[in-house]
Protein backbone atom coordinates (compact mmCIF):
# COMPACT_ATOMS: atom_id res chain seq x y z
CA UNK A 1 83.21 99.79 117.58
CA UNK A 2 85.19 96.59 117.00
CA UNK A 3 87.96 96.17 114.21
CA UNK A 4 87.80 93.21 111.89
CA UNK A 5 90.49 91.81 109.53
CA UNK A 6 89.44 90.69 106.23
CA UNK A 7 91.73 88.45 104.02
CA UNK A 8 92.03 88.40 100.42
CA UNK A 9 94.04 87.11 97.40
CA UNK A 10 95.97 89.13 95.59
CA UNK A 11 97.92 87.78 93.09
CA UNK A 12 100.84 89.07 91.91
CA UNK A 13 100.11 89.45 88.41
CA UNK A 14 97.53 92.04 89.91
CA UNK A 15 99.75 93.59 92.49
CA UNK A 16 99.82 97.17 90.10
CA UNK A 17 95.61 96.79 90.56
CA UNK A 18 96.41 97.60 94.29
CA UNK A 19 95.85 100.93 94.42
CA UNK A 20 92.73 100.56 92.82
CA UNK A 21 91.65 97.99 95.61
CA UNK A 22 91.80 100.14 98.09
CA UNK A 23 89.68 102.75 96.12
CA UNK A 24 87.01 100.83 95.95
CA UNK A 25 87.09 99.46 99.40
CA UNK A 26 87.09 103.41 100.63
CA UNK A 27 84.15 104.00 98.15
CA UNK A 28 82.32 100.58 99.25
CA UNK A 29 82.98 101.87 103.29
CA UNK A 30 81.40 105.11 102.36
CA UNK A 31 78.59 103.91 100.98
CA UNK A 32 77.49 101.62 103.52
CA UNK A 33 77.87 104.52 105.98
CA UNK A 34 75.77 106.58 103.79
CA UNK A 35 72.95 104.01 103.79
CA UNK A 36 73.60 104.23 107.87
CA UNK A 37 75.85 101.15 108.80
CA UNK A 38 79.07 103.31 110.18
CA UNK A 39 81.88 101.22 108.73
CA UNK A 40 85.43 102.96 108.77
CA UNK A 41 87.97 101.64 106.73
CA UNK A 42 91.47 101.60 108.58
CA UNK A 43 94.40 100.71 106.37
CA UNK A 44 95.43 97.10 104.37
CA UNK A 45 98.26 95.31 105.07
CA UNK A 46 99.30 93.48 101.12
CA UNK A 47 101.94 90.46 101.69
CA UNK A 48 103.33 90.24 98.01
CA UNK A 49 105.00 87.14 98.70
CA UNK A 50 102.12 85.33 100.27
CA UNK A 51 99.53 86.99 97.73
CA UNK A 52 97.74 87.60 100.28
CA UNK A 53 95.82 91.52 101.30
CA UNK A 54 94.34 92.07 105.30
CA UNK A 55 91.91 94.82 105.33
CA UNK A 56 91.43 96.35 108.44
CA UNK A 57 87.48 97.89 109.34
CA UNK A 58 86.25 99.03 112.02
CA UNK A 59 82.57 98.16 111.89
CA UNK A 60 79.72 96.99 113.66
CA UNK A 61 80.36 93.32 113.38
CA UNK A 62 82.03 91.05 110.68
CA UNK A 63 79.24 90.59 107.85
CA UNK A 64 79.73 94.53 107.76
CA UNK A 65 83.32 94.01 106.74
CA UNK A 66 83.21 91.64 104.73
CA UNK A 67 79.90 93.15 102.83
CA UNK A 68 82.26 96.04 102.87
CA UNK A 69 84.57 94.02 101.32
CA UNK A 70 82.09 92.50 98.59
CA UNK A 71 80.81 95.73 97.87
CA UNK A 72 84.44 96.49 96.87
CA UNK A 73 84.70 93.41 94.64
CA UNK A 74 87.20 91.49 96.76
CA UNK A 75 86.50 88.29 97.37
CA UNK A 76 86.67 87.36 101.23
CA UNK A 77 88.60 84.51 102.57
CA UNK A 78 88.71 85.63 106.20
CA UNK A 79 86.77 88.01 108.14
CA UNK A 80 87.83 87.65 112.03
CA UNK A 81 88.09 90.24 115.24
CA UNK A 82 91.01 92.24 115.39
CA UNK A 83 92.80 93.86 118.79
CA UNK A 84 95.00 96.51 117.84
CA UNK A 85 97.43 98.41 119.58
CA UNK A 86 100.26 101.58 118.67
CA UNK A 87 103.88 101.02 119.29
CA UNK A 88 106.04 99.74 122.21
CA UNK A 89 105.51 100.71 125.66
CA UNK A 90 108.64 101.23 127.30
């Protein structure tokens, strides 16, 4: 299954309400998986200075994530294929 990036806004006047994001992106990732559309969320990247929050699914195609993302009350800007990889090779 593919990853996808989703971008939000995060001000930082709600940077404390981060916590509480990811909550209800877990919750809104579980529940779409209950209903039977697999959707794992990774991790989020949150650039303070930017005001800006990455999401990172890995889901069956990007209107997953970003209903993911919806379901979570985040408001998308962004939802594009992501290629990850761990570390350095040396």
């Amino acid at each position: 299954m593919p990853n996808y990036v989703v971008e939000t806004y995060l001000s930082r006047e709600e940077t404390r309400e981060r916590r509480a994001r990811e909550a209800r992106v877990r919750a809104a990732a579980a529940k779409l998986t209950r209903e039977g559309t697999t959707v794992r969320f990774e991790f989020v990247i949150h650039v303070p200075e930017d005001e800006t929050s990455f999401y990172v699914f890995r889901a069956p195609s990007a209107h997953h994530s970003a209903l993911t993302a919806q379901g979570a009350g985040l408001d998308p800007i962004r939802v594009v294929e992501a290629l990850m990889s761990k570390g350095t090779e040396q």
